[in-house]
Protein backbone atom coordinates (compact mmCIF):
# COMPACT_ATOMS: atom_id res chain seq x y z
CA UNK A 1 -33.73 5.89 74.90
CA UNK A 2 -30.48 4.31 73.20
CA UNK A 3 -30.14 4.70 69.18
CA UNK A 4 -29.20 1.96 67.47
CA UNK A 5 -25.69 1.20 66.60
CA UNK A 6 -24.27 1.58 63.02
CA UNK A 7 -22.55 -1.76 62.50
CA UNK A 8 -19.06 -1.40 61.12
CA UNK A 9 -19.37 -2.89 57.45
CA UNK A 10 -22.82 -0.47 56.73
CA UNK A 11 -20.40 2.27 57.27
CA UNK A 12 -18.28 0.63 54.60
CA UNK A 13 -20.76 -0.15 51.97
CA UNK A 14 -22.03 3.15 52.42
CA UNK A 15 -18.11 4.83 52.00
CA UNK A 16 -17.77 2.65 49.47
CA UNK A 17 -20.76 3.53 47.51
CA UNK A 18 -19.92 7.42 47.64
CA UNK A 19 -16.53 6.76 46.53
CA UNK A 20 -17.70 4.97 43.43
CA UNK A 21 -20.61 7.46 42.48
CA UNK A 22 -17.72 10.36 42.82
CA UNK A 23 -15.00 8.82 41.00
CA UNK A 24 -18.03 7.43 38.06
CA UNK A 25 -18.69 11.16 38.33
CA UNK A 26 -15.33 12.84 37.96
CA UNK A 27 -14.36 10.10 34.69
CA UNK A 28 -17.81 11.13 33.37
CA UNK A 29 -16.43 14.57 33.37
CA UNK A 30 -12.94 14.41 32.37
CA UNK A 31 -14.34 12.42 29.65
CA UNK A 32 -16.67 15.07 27.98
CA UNK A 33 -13.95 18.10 28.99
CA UNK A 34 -10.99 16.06 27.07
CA UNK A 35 -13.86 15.38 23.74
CA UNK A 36 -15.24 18.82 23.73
CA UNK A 37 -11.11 20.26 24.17
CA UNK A 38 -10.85 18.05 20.89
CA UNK A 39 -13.26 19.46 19.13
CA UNK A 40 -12.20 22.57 20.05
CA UNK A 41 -8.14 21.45 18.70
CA UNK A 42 -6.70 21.57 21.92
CA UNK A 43 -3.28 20.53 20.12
CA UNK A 44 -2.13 18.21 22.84
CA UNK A 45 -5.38 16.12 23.30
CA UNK A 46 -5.71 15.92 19.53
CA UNK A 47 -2.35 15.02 19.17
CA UNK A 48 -2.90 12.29 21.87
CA UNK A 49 -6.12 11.02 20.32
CA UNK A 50 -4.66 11.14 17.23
CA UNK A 51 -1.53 8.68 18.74
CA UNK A 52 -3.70 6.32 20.02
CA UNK A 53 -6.27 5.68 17.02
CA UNK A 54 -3.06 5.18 15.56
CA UNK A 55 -1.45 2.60 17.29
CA UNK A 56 -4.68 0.51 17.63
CA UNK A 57 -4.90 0.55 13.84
CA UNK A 58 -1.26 -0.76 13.63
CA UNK A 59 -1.52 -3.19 16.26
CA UNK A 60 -4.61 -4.88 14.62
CA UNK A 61 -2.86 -4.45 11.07
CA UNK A 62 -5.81 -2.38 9.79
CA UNK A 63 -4.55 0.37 7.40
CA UNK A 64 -5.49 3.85 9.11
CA UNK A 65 -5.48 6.98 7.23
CA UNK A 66 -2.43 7.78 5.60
CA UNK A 67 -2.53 11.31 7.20
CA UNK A 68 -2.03 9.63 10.87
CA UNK A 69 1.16 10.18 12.35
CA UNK A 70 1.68 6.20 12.57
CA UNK A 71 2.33 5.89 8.60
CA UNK A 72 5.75 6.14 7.42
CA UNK A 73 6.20 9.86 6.13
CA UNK A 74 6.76 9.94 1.89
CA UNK A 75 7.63 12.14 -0.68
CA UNK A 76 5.08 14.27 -1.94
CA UNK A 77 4.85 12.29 -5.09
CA UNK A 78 4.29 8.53 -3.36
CA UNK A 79 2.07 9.80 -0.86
CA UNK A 80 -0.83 11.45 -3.39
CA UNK A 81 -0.37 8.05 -4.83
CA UNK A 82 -0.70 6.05 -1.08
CA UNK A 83 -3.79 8.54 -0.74
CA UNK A 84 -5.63 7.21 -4.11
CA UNK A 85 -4.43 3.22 -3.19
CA UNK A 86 -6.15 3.49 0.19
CA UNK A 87 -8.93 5.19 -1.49
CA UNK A 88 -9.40 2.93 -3.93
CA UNK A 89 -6.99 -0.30 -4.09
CA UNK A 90 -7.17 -1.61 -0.47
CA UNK A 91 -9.90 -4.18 0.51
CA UNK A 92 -10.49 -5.50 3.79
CA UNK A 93 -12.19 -8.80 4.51
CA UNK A 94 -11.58 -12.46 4.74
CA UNK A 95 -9.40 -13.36 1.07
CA UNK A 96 -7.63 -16.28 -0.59
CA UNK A 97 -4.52 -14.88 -2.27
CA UNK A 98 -3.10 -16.40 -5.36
CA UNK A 99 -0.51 -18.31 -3.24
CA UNK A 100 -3.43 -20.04 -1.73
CA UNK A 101 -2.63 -18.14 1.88
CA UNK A 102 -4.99 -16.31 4.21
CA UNK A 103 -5.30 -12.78 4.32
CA UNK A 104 -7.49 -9.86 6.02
CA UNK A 105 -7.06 -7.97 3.85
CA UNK A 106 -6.83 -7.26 -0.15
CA UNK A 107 -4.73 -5.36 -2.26
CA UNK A 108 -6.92 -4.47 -6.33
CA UNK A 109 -3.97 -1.92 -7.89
CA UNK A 110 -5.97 -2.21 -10.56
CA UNK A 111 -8.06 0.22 -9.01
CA UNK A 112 -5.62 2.75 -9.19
CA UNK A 113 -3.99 1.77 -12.02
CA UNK A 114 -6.94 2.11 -14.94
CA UNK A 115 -8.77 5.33 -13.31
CA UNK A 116 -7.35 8.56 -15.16
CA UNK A 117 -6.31 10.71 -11.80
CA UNK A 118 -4.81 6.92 -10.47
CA UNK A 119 -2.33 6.56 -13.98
CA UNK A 120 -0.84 10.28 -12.91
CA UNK A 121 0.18 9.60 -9.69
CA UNK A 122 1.76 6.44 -10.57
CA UNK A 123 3.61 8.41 -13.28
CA UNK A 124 4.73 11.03 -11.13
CA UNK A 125 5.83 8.72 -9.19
CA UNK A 126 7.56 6.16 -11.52
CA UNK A 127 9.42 9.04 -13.80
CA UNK A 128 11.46 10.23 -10.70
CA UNK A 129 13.29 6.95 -10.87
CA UNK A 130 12.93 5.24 -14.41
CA UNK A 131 16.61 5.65 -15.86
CA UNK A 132 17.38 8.04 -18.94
CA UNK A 133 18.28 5.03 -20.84
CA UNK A 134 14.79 2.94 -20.35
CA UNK A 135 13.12 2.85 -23.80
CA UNK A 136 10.10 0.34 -23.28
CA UNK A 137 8.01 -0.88 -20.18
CA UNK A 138 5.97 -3.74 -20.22
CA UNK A 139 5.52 -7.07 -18.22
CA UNK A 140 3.05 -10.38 -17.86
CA UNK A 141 -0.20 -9.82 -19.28
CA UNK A 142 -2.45 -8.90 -17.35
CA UNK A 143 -1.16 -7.30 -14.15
CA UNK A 144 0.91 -5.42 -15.88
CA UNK A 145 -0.82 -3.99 -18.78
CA UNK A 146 -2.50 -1.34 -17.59
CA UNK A 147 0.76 -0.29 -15.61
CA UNK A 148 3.01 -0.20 -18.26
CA UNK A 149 0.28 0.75 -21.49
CA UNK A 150 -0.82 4.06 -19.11
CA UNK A 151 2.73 5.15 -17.63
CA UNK A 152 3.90 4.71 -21.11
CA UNK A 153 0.93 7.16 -22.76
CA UNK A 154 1.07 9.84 -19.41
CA UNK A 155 5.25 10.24 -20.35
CA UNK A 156 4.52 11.15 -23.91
CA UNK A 157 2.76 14.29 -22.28
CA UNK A 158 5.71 15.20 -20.80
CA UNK A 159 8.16 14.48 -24.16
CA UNK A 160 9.58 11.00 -22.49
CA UNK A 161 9.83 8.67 -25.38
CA UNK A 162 8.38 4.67 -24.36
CA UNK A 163 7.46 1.89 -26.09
CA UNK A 164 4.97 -0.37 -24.30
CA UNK A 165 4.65 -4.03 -24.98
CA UNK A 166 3.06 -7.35 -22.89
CA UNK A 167 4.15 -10.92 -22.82
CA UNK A 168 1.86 -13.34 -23.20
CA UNK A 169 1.03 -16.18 -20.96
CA UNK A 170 1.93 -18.50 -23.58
CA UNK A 171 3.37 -18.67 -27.02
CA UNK A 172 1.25 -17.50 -29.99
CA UNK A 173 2.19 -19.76 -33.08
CA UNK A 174 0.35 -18.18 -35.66
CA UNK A 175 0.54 -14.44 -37.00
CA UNK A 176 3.34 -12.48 -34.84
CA UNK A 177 4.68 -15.60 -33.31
CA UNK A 178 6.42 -15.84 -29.65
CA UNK A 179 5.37 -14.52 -26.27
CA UNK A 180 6.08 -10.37 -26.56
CA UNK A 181 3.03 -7.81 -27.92
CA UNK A 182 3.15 -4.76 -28.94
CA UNK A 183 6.62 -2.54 -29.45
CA UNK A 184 9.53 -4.18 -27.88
CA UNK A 185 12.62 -4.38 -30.01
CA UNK A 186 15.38 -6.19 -30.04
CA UNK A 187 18.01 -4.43 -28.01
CA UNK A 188 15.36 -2.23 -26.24
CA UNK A 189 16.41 -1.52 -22.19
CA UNK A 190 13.35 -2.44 -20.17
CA UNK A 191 11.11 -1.46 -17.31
CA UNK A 192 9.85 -4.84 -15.96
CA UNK A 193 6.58 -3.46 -14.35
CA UNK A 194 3.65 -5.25 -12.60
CA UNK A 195 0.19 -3.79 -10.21
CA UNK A 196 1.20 -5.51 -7.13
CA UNK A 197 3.69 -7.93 -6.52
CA UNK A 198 3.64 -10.99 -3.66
CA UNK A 199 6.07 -13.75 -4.52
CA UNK A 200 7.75 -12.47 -7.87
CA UNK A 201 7.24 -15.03 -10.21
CA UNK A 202 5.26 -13.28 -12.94
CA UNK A 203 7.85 -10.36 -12.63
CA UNK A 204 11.06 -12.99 -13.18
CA UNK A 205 8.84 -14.66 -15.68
CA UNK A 206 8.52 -11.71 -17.79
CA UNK A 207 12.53 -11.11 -16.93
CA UNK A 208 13.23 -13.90 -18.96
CA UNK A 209 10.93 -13.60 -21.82
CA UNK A 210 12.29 -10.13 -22.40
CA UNK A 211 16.10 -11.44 -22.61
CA UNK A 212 15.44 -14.64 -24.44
CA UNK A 213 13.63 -11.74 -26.93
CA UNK A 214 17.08 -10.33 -27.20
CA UNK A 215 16.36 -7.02 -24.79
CA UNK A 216 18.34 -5.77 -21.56
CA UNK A 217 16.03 -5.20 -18.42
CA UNK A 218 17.63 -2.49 -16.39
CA UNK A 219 15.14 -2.01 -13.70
CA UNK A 220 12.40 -3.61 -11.84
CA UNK A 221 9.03 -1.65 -10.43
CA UNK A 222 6.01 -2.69 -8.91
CA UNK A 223 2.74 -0.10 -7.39
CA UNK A 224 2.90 -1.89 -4.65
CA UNK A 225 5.10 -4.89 -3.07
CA UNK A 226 3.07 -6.42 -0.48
CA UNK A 227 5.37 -9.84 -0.14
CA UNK A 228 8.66 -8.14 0.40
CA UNK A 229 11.14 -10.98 -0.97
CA UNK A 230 11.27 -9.50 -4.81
CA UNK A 231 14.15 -7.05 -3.68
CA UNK A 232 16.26 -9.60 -2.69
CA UNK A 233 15.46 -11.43 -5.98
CA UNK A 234 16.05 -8.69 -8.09
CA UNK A 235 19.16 -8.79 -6.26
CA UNK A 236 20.42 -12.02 -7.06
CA UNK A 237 19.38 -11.56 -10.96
CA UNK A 238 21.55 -7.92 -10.94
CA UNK A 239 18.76 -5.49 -11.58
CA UNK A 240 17.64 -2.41 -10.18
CA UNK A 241 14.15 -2.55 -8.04
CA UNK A 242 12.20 0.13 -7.18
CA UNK A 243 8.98 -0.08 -5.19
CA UNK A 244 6.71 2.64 -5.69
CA UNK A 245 4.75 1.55 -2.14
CA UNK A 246 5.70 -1.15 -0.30
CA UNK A 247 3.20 -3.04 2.53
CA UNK A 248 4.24 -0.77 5.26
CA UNK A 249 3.79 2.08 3.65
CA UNK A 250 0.29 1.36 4.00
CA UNK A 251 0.02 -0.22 7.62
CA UNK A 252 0.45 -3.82 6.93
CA UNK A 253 3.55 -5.86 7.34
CA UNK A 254 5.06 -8.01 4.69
CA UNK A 255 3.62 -11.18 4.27
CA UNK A 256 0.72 -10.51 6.14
């Protein structure tokens, strides 16, 4: 008695079904070995892992933990502060900026800038550029009050001598008349300072309410400059800037 043939494309389906239940079977298991030689700190797998979770965070400009290799490395000083902004400062959502543009994502300095531990680190990082000369720091009320009121208070800890002082949005014409508050004096060199800084117009506008006051601005700082067109400003006008974080610094682009 003859057995019946084995046509040609059962043989097939039937290769062709082994081959995908063995290869299904080896990814299962290079899978779980590579995660458990993770967990374990296998440093090349980690180091790979690590690589790609970074790269997917940068390509879809979501800010990824400052300790992941695909930050830009800092000073000590600017990265305890990067640590506190991403903490605290960075929001991430659908936003309408001030400029009326879209964004994904949201930068509240604020947040950093009026908690205690947040002042310090700005501090820290501010004093290791602010010229000897600098005797007062203010800017527009109210991004920069906060700014320039708590850099101003954490440097008399540490025997640095500044005034603080805000301009007003508009001109008071009763009591203390004119658009500067607090301690500015005539003649006074001046920090220009602001949270967070997009376009540049409330820094330049508190440039020239400082000079028409009769004061010399001699540099130009900012928490964070998420627009990236004020150096080039600052530039043009002849005075010092100094970022203390910049967009990138923080996984975003300029602009974005």
């Amino acid at each position: 008695m003859m057995r019946p043939s084995v046509r040609p494309w059962a043989k097939a389906s039937l290769c062709f079904v082994l081959i995908a239940f063995f290869a299904d079977f080896v990814a299962t298991f290079l899978a779980v070995a590579f995660f458990a030689a993770f967990l374990a700190g296998v440093p090349f797998v980690a180091f790979t892992l690590q690589k790609i979770s970074g790269m997917y965070g940068r390509a879809m400009n979501v800010p990824v933990n400052s300790e992941n290799t695909s930050l830009p490395p800092l000073d000590p000083a600017r990265h305890a502060l990067r640590e506190h902004v991403m903490a605290h400062a960075v929001k991430r959502g659908d936003f309408t900026l001030k400029s009326g543009r879209k964004s994904s994502w949201f930068l509240d300095t604020k947040q950093t800038a009026c908690r205690p531990d947040g002042i310090v680190l700005v501090t820290n990082v501010a004093l290791s550029f602010f010229p000897a000369e600098a005797t007062a720091i203010g800017g527009l009320t109210m991004g920069a009050d906060p700014v320039a009121y708590g850099i101003a208070a954490v440097a008399a800890t540490r025997a640095i001598n500044l005034r603080s002082f805000s301009v007003r949005k508009e001109s008071k014409d009763h009591g203390v008349t004119g658009r500067i508050a607090g301690a500015l004096q005539p003649g006074d060199k001046v920090i220009i300072t602001e949270d967070t800084v997009t376009r540049g117009t409330s820094l330049f506008e508190a440039v020239d309410a400082v000079r028409d006051f009769g004061a010399e601005v001699v540099l130009i700082t900012v928490i964070v400059d998420r627009g990236g067109t004020c150096a080039a400003m600052a530039a043009d006008a002849g005075i010092r800037y100094e970022p203390m974080l910049v967009a990138p610094d923080l996984g975003f682009e300029f602009g974005s």
